[in-house]
Structure formats: C-alpha cells, structure tokens
Protein backbone atom coordinates (compact mmCIF):
# COMPACT_ATOMS: atom_id res chain seq x y z
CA UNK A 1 18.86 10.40 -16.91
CA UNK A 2 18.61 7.62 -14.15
CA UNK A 3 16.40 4.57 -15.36
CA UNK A 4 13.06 4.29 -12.75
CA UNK A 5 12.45 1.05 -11.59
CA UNK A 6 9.19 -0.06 -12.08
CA UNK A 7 7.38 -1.77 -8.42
CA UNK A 8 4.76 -4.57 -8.40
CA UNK A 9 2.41 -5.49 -5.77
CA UNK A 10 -1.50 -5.94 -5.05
CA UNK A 11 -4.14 -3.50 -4.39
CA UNK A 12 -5.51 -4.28 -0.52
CA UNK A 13 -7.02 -0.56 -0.02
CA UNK A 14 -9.54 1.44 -2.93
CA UNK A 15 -11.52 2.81 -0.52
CA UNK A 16 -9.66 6.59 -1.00
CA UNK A 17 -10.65 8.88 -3.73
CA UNK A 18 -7.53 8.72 -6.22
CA UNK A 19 -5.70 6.68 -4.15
CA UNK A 20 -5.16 2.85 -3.58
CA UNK A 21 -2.79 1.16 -0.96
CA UNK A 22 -0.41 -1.34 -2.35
CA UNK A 23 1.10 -4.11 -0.51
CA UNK A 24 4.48 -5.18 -2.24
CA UNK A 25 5.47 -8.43 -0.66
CA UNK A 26 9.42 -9.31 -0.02
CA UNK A 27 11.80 -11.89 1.28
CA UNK A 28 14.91 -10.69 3.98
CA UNK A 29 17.20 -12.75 5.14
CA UNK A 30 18.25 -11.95 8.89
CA UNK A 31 21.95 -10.32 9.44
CA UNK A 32 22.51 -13.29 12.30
CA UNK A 33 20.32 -16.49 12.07
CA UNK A 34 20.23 -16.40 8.23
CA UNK A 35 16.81 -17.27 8.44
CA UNK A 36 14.53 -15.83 5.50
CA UNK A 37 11.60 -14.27 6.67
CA UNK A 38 8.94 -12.09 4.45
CA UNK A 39 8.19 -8.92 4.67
CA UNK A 40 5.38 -6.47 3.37
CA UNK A 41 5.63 -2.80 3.08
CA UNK A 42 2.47 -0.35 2.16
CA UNK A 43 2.45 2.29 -0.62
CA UNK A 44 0.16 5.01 -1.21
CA UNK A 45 -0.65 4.84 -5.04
CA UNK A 46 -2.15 7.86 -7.44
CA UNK A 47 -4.63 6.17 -9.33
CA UNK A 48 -6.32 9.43 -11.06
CA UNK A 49 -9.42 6.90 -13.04
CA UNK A 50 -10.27 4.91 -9.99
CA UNK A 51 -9.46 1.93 -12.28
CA UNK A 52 -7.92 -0.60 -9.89
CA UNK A 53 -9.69 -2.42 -6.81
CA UNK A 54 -9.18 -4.92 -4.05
CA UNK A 55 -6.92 -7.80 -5.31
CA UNK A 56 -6.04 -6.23 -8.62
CA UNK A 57 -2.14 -7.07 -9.09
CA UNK A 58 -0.55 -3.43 -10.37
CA UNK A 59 3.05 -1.78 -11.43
CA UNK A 60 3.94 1.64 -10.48
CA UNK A 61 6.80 4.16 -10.59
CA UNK A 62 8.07 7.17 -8.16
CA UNK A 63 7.17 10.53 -8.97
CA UNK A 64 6.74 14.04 -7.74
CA UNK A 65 5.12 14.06 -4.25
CA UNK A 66 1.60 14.64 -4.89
CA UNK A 67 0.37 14.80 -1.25
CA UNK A 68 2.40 14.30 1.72
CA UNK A 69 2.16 10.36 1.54
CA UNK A 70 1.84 10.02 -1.96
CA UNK A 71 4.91 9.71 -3.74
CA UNK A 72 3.84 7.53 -6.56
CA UNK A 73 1.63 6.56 -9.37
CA UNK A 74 0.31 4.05 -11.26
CA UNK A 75 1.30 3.02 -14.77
C-alpha cells in the first residue's frame, strides 16, 4: 500500500456545515525568469466535529470523495 502524504495549511473558511476551506501556501519558481513567486491553492476539508475555525493551522489526508468538491479530511 502507497504511503499518503499528509498536507498542512490554515483554516480561512468555517462558515460550511462539516466543511472548512484550507489555504495551503507554496513557493514556484518560474520555467523562464527563475523568479520564485508564491502560490496558494484552496481545499475543501471534512471536518465531521466542527472543531477547527478561522486561523486554526491543520493537517489533512486524501480520501474517498465525499461530495463532489470534497476529497479530503481532517486528521
């Protein structure tokens, strides 16, 4: 079985029931100019407990799709 890497990033979104949007923050570096530049990319989280909220920093882990955005969920 394939180890699951395990994603971290901060809660920006709580406002869903079950759900929290995570922002997980990352560097690039351009193809051409070389220049580094960050980038942020949005997850939709299961968070079954309503636990986490705005500016909580959380990990989380692929899983089955649970809805059609949903593809992952807290640990």
């Amino acid at each position: 079985m394939a180890k699951l890497s395990t994603i971290k990033g901060r809660v920006i979104s709580d406002k869903m029931d079950k759900t929290i949007v995570v922002a997980v923050d990352s560097f690039k570096t351009h193809p051409k100019y070389l220049k580094k530049y960050k980038s942020t990319k949005k997850y939709k989280i299961h968070d079954p407990e309503n636990k986490y909220k705005i500016g909580d920093s959380v990990e989380f882990i692929q899983c089955r799709p649970i809805s059609k955005d949903k593809k992952f969920k807290v640990l």
